[in-house]
Protein backbone atom coordinates (compact mmCIF):
# COMPACT_ATOMS: atom_id res chain seq x y z
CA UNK A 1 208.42 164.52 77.14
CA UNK A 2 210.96 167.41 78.37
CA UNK A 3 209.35 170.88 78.05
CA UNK A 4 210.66 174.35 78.92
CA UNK A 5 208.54 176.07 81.97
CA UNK A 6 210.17 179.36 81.04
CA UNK A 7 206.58 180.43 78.24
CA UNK A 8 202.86 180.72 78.07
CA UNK A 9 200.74 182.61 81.09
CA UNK A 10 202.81 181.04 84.06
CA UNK A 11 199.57 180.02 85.82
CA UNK A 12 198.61 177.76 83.22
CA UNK A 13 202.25 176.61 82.97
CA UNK A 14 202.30 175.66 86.49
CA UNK A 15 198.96 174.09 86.62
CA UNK A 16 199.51 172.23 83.72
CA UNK A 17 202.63 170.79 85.25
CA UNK A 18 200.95 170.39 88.46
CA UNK A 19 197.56 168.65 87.22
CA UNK A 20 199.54 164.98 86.46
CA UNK A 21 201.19 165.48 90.13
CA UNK A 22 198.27 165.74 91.57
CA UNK A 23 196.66 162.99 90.29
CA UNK A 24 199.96 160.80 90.96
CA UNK A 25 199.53 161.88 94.52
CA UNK A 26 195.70 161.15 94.71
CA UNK A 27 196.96 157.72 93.47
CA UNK A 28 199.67 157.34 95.76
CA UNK A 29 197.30 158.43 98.46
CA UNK A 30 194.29 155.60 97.45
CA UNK A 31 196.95 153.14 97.53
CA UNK A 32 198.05 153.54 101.01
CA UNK A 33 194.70 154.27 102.02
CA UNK A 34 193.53 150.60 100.60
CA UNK A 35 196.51 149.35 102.50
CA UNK A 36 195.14 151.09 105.38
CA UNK A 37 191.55 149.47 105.00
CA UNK A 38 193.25 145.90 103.93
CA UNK A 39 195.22 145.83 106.95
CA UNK A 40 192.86 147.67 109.46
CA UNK A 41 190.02 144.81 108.27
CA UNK A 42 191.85 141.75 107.33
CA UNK A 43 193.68 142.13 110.53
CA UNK A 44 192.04 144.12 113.03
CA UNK A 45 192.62 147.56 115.00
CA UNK A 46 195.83 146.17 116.78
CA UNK A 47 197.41 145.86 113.08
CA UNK A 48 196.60 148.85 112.08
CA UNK A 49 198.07 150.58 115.17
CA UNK A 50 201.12 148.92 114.53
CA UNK A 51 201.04 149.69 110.90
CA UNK A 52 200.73 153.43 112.50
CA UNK A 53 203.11 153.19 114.98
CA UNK A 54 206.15 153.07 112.25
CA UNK A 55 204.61 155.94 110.55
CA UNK A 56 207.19 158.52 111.81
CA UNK A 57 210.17 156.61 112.12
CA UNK A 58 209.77 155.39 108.25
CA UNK A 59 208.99 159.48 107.98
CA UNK A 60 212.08 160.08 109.64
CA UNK A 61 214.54 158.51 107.24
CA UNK A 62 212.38 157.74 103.88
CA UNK A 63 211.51 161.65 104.26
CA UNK A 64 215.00 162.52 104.62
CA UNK A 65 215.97 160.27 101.76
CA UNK A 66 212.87 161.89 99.62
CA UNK A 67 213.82 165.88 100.44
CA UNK A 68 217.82 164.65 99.47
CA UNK A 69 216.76 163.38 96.33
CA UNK A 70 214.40 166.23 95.65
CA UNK A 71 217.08 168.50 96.43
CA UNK A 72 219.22 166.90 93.97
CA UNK A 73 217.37 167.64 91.00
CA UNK A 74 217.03 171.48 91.76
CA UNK A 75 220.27 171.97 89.83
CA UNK A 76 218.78 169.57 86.84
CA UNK A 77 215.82 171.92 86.22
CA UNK A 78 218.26 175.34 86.65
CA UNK A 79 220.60 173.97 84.44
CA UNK A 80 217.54 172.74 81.77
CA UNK A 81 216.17 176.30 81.88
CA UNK A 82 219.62 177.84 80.96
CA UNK A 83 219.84 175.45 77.95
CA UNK A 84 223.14 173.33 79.04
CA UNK A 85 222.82 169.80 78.19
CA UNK A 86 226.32 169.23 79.21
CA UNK A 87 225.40 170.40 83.06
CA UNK A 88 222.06 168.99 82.89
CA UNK A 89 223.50 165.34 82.58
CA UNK A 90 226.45 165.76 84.71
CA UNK A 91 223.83 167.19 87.42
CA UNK A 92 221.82 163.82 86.71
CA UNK A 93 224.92 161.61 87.07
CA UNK A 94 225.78 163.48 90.17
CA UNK A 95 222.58 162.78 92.12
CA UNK A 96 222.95 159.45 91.05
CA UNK A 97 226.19 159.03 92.83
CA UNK A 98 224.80 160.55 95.94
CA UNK A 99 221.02 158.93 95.84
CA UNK A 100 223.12 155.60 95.49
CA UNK A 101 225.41 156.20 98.54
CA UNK A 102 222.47 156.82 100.76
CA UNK A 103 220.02 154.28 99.83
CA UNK A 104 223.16 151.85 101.08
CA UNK A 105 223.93 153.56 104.20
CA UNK A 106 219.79 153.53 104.93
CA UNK A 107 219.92 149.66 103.62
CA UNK A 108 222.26 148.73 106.33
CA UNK A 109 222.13 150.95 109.31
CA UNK A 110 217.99 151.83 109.52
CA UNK A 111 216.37 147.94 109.63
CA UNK A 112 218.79 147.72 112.77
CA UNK A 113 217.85 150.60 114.64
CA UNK A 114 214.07 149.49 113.59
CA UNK A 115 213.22 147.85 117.25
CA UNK A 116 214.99 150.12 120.03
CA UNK A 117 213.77 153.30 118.46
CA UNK A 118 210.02 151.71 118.28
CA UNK A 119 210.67 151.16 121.81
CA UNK A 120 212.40 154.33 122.44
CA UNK A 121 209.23 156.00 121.47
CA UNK A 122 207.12 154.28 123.76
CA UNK A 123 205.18 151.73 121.59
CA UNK A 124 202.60 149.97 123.27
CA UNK A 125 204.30 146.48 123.66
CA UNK A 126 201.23 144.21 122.29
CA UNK A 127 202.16 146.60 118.88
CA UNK A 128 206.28 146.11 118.92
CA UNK A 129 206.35 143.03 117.22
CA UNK A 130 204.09 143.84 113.81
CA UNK A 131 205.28 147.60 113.90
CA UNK A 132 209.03 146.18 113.70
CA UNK A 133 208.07 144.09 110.99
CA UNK A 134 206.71 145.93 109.14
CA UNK A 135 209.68 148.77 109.58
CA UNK A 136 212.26 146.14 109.34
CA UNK A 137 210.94 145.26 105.87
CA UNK A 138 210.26 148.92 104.56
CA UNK A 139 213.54 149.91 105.55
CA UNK A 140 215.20 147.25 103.87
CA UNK A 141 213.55 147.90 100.70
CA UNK A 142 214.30 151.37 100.79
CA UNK A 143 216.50 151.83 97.78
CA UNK A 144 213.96 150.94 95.19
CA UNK A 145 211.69 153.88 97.68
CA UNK A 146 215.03 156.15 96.99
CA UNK A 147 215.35 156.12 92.93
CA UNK A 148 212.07 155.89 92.29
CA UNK A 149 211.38 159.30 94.05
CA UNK A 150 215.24 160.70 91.93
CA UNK A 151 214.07 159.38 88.94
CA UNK A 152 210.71 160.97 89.26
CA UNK A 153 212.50 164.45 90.70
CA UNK A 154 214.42 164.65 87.85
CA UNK A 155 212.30 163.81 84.89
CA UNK A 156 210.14 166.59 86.52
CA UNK A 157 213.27 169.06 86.54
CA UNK A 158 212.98 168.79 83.04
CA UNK A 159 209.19 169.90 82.98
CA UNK A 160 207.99 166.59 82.44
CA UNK A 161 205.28 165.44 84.93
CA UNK A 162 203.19 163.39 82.66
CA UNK A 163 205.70 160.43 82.89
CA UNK A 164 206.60 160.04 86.67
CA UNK A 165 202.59 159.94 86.57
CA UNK A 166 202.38 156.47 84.45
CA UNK A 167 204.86 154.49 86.68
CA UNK A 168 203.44 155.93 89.51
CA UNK A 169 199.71 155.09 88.52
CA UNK A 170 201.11 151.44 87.50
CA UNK A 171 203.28 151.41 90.81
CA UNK A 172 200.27 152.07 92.64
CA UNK A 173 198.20 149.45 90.71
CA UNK A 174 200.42 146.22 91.16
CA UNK A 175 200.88 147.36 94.96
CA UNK A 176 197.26 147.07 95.79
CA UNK A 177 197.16 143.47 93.80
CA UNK A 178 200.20 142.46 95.88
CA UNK A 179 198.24 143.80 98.99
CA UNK A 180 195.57 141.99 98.04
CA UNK A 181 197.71 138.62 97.09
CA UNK A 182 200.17 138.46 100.22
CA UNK A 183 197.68 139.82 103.12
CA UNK A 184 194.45 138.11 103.02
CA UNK A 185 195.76 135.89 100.66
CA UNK A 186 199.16 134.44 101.48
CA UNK A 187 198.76 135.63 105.40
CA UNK A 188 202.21 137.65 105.42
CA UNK A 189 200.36 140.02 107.70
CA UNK A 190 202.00 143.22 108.35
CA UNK A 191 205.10 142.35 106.58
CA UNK A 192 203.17 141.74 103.27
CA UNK A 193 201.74 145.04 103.27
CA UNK A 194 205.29 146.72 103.43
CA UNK A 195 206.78 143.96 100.82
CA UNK A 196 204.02 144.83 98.45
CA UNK A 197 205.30 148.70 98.03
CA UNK A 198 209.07 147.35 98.00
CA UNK A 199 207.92 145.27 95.09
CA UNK A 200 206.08 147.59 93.05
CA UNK A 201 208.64 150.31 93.54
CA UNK A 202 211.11 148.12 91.99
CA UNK A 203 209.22 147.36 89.02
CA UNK A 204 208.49 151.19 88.36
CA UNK A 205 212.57 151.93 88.69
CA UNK A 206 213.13 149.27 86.29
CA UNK A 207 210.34 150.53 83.73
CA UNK A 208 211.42 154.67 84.72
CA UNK A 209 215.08 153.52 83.48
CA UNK A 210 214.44 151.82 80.63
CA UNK A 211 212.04 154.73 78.93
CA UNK A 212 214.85 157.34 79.92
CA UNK A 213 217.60 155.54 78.73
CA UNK A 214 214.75 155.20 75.24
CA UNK A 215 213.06 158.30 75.18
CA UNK A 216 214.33 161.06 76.67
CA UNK A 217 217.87 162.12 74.86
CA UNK A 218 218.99 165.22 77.16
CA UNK A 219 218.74 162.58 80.35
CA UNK A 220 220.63 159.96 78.25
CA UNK A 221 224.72 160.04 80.45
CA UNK A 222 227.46 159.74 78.72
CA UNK A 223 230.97 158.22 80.56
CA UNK A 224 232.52 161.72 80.67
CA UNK A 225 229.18 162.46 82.69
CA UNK A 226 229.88 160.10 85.25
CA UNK A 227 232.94 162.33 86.14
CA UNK A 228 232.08 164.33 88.83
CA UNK A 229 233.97 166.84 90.65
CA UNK A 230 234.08 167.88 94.28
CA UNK A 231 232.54 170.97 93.61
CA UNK A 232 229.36 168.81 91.61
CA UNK A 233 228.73 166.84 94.98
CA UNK A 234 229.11 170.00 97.21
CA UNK A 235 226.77 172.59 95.03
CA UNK A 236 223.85 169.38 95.03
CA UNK A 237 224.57 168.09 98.70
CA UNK A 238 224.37 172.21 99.74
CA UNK A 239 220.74 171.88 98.38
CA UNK A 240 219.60 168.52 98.76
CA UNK A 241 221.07 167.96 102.76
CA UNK A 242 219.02 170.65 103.51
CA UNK A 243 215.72 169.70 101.87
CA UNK A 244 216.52 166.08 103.87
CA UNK A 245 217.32 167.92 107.19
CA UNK A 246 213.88 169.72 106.65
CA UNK A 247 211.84 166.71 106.80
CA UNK A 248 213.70 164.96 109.14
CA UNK A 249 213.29 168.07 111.62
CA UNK A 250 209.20 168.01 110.74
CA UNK A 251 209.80 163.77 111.51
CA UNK A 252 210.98 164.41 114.81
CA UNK A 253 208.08 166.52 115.60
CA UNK A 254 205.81 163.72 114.31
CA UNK A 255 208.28 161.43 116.63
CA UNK A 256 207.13 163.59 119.58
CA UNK A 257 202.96 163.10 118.74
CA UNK A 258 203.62 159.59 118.38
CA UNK A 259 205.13 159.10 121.71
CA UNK A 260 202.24 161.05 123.05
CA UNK A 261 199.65 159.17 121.76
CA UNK A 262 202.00 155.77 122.12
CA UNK A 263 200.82 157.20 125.82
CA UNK A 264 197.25 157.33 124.98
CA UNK A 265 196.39 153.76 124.10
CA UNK A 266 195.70 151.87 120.78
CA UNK A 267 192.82 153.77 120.42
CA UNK A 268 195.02 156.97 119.78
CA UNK A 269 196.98 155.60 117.76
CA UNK A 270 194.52 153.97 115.08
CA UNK A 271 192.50 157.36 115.22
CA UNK A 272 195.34 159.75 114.40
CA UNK A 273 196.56 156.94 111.74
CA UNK A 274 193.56 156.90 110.05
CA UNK A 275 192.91 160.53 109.80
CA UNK A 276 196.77 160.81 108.91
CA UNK A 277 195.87 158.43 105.58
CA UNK A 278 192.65 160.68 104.63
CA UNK A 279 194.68 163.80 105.61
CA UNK A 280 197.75 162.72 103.68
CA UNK A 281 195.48 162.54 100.51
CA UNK A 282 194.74 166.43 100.81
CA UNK A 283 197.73 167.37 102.14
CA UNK A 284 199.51 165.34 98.89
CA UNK A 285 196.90 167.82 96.88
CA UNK A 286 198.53 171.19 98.26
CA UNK A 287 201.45 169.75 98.07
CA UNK A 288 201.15 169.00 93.90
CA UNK A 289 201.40 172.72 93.32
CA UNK A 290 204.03 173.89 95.56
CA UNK A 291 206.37 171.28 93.57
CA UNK A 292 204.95 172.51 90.62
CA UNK A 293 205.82 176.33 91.82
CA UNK A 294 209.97 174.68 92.81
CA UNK A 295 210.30 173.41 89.11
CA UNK A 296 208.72 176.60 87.94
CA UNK A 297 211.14 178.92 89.88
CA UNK A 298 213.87 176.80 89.07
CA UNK A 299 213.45 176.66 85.39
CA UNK A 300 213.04 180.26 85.23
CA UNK A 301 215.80 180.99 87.50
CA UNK A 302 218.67 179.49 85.26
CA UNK A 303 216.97 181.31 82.05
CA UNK A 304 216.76 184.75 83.85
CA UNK A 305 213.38 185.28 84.41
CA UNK A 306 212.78 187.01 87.11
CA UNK A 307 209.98 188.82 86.01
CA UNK A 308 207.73 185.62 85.17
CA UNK A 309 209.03 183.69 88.57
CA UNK A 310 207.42 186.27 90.58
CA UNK A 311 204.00 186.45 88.46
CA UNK A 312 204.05 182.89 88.83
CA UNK A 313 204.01 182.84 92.52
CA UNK A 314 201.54 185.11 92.91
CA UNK A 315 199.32 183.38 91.04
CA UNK A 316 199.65 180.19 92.59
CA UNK A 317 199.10 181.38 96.14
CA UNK A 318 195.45 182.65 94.79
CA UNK A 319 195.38 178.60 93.43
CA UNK A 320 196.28 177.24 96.93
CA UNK A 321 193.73 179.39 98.47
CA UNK A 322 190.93 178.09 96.45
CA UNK A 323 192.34 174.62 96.62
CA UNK A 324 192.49 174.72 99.88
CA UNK A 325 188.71 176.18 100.63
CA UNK A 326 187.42 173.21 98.54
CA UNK A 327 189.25 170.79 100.54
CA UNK A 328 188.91 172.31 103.99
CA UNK A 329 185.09 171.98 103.14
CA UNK A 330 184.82 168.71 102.38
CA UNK A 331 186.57 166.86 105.20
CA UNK A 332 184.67 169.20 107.38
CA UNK A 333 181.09 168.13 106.15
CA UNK A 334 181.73 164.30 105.31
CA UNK A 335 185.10 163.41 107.86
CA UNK A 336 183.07 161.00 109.93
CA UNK A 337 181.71 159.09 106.74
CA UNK A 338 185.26 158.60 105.30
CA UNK A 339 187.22 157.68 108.33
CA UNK A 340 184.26 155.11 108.63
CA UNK A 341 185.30 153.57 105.79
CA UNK A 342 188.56 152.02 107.68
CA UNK A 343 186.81 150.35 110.74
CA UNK A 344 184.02 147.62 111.38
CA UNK A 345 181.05 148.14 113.88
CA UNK A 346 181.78 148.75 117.58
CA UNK A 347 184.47 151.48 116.69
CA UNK A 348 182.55 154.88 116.98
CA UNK A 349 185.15 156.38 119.77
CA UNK A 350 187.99 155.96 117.34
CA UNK A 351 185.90 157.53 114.47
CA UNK A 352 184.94 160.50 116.37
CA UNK A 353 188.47 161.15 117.42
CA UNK A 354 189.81 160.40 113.69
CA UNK A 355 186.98 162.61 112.40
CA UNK A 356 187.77 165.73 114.70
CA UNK A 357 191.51 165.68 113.47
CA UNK A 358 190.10 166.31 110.11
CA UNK A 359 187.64 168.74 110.86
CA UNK A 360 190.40 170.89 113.03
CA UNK A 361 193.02 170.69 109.78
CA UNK A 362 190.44 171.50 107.37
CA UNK A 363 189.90 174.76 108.87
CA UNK A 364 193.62 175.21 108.07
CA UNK A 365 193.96 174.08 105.11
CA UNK A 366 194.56 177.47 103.18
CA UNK A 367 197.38 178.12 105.59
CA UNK A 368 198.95 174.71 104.68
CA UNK A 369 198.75 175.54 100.51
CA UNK A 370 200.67 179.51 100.79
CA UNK A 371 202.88 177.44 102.62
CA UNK A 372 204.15 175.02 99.94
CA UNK A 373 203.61 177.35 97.21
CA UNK A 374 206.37 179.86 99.10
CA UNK A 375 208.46 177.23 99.89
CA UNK A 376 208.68 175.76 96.99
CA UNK A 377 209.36 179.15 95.59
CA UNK A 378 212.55 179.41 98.00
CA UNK A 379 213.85 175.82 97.17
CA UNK A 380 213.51 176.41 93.50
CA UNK A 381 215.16 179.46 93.59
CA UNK A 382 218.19 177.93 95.54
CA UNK A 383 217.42 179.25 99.32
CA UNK A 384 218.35 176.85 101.98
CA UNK A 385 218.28 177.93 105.08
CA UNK A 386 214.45 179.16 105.28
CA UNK A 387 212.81 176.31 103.87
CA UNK A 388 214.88 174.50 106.84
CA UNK A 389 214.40 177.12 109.46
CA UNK A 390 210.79 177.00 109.07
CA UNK A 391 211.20 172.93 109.96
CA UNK A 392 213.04 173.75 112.84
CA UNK A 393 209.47 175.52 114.06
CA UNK A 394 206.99 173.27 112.80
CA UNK A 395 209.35 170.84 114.69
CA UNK A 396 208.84 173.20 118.14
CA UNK A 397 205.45 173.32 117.28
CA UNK A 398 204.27 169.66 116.86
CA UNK A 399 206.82 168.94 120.11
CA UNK A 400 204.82 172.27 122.18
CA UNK A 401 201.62 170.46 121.13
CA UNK A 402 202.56 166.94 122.22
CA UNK A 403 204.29 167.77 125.20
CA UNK A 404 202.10 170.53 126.55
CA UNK A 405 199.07 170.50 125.17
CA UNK A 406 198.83 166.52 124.53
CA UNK A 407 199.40 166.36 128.79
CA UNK A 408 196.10 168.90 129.23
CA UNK A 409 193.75 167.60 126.71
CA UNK A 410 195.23 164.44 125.66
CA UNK A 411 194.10 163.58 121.86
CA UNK A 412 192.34 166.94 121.17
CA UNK A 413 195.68 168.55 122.45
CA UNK A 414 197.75 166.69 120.28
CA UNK A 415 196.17 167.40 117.09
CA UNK A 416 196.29 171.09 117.51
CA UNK A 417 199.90 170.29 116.36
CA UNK A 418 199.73 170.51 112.51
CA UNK A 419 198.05 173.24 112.25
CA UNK A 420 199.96 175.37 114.67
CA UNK A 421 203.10 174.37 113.14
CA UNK A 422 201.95 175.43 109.66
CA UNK A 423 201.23 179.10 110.88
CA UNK A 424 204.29 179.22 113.11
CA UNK A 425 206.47 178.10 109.48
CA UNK A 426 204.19 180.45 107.58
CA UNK A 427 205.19 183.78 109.56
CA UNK A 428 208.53 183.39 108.88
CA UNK A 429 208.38 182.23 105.00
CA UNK A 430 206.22 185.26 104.16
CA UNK A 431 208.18 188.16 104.95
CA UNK A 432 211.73 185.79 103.38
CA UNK A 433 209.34 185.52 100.06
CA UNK A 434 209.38 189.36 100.08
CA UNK A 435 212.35 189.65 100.77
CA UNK A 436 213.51 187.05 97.87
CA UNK A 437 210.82 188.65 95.36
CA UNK A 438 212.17 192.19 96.13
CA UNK A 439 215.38 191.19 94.62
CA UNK A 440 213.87 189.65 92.02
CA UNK A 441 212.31 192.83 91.25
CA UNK A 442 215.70 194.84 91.49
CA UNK A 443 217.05 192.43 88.84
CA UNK A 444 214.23 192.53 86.58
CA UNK A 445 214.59 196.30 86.39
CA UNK A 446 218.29 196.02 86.18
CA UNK A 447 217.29 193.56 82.43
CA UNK A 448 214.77 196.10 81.03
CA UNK A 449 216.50 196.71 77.76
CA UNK A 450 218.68 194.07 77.70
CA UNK A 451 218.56 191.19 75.66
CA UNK A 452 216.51 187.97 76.68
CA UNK A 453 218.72 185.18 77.92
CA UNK A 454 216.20 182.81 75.50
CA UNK A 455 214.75 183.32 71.76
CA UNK A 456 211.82 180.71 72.46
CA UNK A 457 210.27 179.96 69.24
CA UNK A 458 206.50 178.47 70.35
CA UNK A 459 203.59 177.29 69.45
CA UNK A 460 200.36 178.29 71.10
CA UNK A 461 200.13 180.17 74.60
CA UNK A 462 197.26 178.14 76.12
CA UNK A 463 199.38 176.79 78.73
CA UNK A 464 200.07 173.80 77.29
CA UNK A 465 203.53 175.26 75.52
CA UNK A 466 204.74 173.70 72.57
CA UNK A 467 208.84 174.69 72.15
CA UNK A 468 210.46 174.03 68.75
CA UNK A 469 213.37 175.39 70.10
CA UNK A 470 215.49 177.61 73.10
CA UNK A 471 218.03 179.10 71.94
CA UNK A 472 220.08 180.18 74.75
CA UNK A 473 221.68 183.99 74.60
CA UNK A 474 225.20 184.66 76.34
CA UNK A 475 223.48 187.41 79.07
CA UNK A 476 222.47 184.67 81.91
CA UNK A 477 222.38 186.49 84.99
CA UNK A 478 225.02 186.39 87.20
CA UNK A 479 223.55 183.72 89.93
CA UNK A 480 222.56 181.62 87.60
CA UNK A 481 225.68 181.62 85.54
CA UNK A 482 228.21 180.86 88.66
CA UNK A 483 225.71 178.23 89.05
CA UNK A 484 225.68 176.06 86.16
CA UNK A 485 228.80 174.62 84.64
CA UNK A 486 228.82 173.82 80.97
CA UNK A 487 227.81 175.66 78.13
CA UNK A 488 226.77 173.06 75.50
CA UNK A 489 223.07 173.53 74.37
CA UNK A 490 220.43 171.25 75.05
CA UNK A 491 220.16 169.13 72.01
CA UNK A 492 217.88 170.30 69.31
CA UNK A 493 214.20 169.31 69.53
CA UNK A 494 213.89 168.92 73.44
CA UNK A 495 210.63 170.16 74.50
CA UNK A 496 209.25 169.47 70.64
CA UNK A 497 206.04 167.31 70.77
């Protein structure tokens, strides 16, 4: 159900909203992981390195179609925490427009550049043919990808996390069945794997659109909705294109260590994939809160909450740090044992080199969670160019790593990259934060006295806020006011359980 962000002690808030994201992405992460082990034993090493080998071209343009759509809903959760119903649905209807427009363009164009750029990046050749397979088929599925990830983003811009949870969890479920059925099963090989998600992606847009169109009145369009202006597409394309641009930069950076270890043999490639799908799993972890932290800022930016936004962030980078301790330690101490999990006997070399990838991030790991908690700050608060800035290093980072340190110590070299990209990013996002919280600060002070821009009648501050109502007042502060179009209230109950 919707609920207001903008009460209760904001770490509890957040990790309340973050808890059901992180357990989507743990699911999300087992699922590809059992694809991973499905594919790696069912049909050997070679599969799995082809499997691998798409990894950062899918990255490339799924990733770019997942920041766009993530970007999207940034003016959904602004306008929810301001209280306009009116510009909360013609925000939705608006990234609807724009998330459909896309997912064509990547229908059609992407499955045909699928084989020359695999080849472009150097693919071993005995890999080309499953690799393009299995890209051909995820790219041509990658609408259902596209609104599942909007629909998600936007039932989360209205502080509802819970949901995208269920149809994720079920998602995940009928994927590894279909795994299961057209793999080992049916013998579809590669191209099974990548029609199982397609499948089960479907199914959850289907179910996501039928409970919103049920259950959740504020997200419920009306035709005068679907009118959007120029000035709709241009305020969500100036924060979605960026969000896209961001990971597409970090892609191309991933393009560069694939074409490195494309260089290094099969071996390479299976190692780093493997790690990559334990990896992803923790990464997906640290990555839960700094979404949480986006909606957070976001919600509290369009009520005028300055105040609470910074509080907030705070206390989520203490939560990343300890998050990221815990998880640093445990793919240090057990990293051989799980990457184990993925290969039969005879395949220690590839283990140790899978193994020491985790080990080297691990020690990281605290670097990587103040880095999505600050980012996600930025993005939620409407800052563009940072967040993408701080791509454009990670991307000179991974490419430094490949290129240089990939030719002197080949696979050690290379996976120096991560984590050298994550501190480069994180010197620059910490002194913008400051910068961005400083002026938070001056417009806090600038409020003491003044009337709230919500009366929010509650129910008990545990973190778990129950809203009868938000009322909203006719202060809003100035940004967030030129932001949002609309005045009409959000309809009375939302947040109510």
């Amino acid at each position: 159900m919707p609920k207001v962000l903008t009460a209760g002690r904001p770490w509890l808030v957040i990790l309340a909203f973050a808890v059901p994201l992180l357990v989507g992405n743990i699911v999300q992460q087992l699922y590809q992981v059992v694809d991973a082990v499905v594919v790696g034993r069912v049909l050997g090493v070679g599969a799995l390195a082809a499997v691998g080998a798409t990894g950062s071209l899918l990255f490339l343009l799924l990733g770019f179609a997942w920041g766009l759509t993530s970007g999207f809903a940034i003016p959904t959760a602004q306008a929810f925490g301001a209280g306009h119903g009116a510009a909360v649905r013609r925000s939705v209807a608006t990234g609807a427009v724009l998330t459909a427009a896309t997912s064509v363009v990547l229908t059609v164009g992407a499955p045909l550049l699928a084989g020359p750029a695999l080849r472009l990046m150097r693919t071993p050749e005995e890999l080309v043919p499953q690799a393009t397979t299995f890209a051909v088929v995820s790219f041509l599925g990658g609408s259902t990808i596209m609104f599942f990830n909007y629909l998600a983003a936007i039932l989360r811009a209205i502080g509802d996390s819970r949901t995208p949870l269920v149809f994720l969890v079920l998602s995940c479920g009928l994927n590894m069945g279909l795994v299961l059925a057209l793999v080992p099963g049916l013998g579809f090989g590669v191209g099974g794997a990548a029609l199982a998600t397609i499948i089960s992606q479907g199914v959850s847009v289907a179910l996501c659109l039928t409970y919103v169109r049920r259950r959740v009145p504020v997200l419920r369009l009306r035709r005068e909705d679907w009118r959007v202006t120029r000035g709709d597409l241009a305020r969500h394309l100036r924060l979605g294109l960026p969000m896209g641009f961001q990971a597409s930069i970090i892609a191309i950076g991933t393009l560069a260590v694939q074409v490195r270890l494309n260089n290094l043999g099969s071996d390479a490639v299976a190692a780093y994939t493997t790690a990559a799908r334990v990896d992803g799993l923790a990464v997906a972890l640290l990555a839960s809160l700094g979404i949480a932290v986006s909606t957070f800022a976001a919600q509290n930016y369009g009520a005028g909450r300055p105040d609470r936004i910074r509080l907030g962030v705070v206390q989520s980078v203490w939560m990343s740090i300890a998050g990221g301790v815990l998880l640093g330690a445990v793919l240090i101490a057990a990293g051989s044992q799980i990457v184990g999990l993925f290969f039969g006997t005879g395949e220690e070399q590839v283990v140790a080199m899978a193994a020491y990838l985790l080990k080297v991030n691990g020690f990281l790991y605290v670097t990587l969670g103040v880095l999505f908690v600050l980012r996600g700050a930025l993005q939620g608060l409407g800052y563009t160019f940072v967040p993408t800035f701080t791509g454009v290093i990670e991307l000179a980072m991974r490419v430094g790593a490949a290129v240089v340190l990939g030719a002197l110590f080949g696979f050690t070299g290379v996976v120096w990259g991560n984590p050298l990209a994550w501190l480069g990013a994180l010197a620059v996002l910490v002194p913008a934060y400051v910068r961005a919280s400083r002026r938070l600060g001056v417009r806090s002070e600038s409020r003491v006295g003044g009337a709230r821009d919500h009366v929010v009648l509650e129910g008990p501050i545990d973190g778990s806020v129950v809203i009868d109502a938000v009322v909203p007042a006719p202060d809003l502060c100035p940004d967030a006011e030129d932001a949002l179009t609309g005045s009409e209230p959000l309809e009375s109950g939302v947040g109510a359980r």
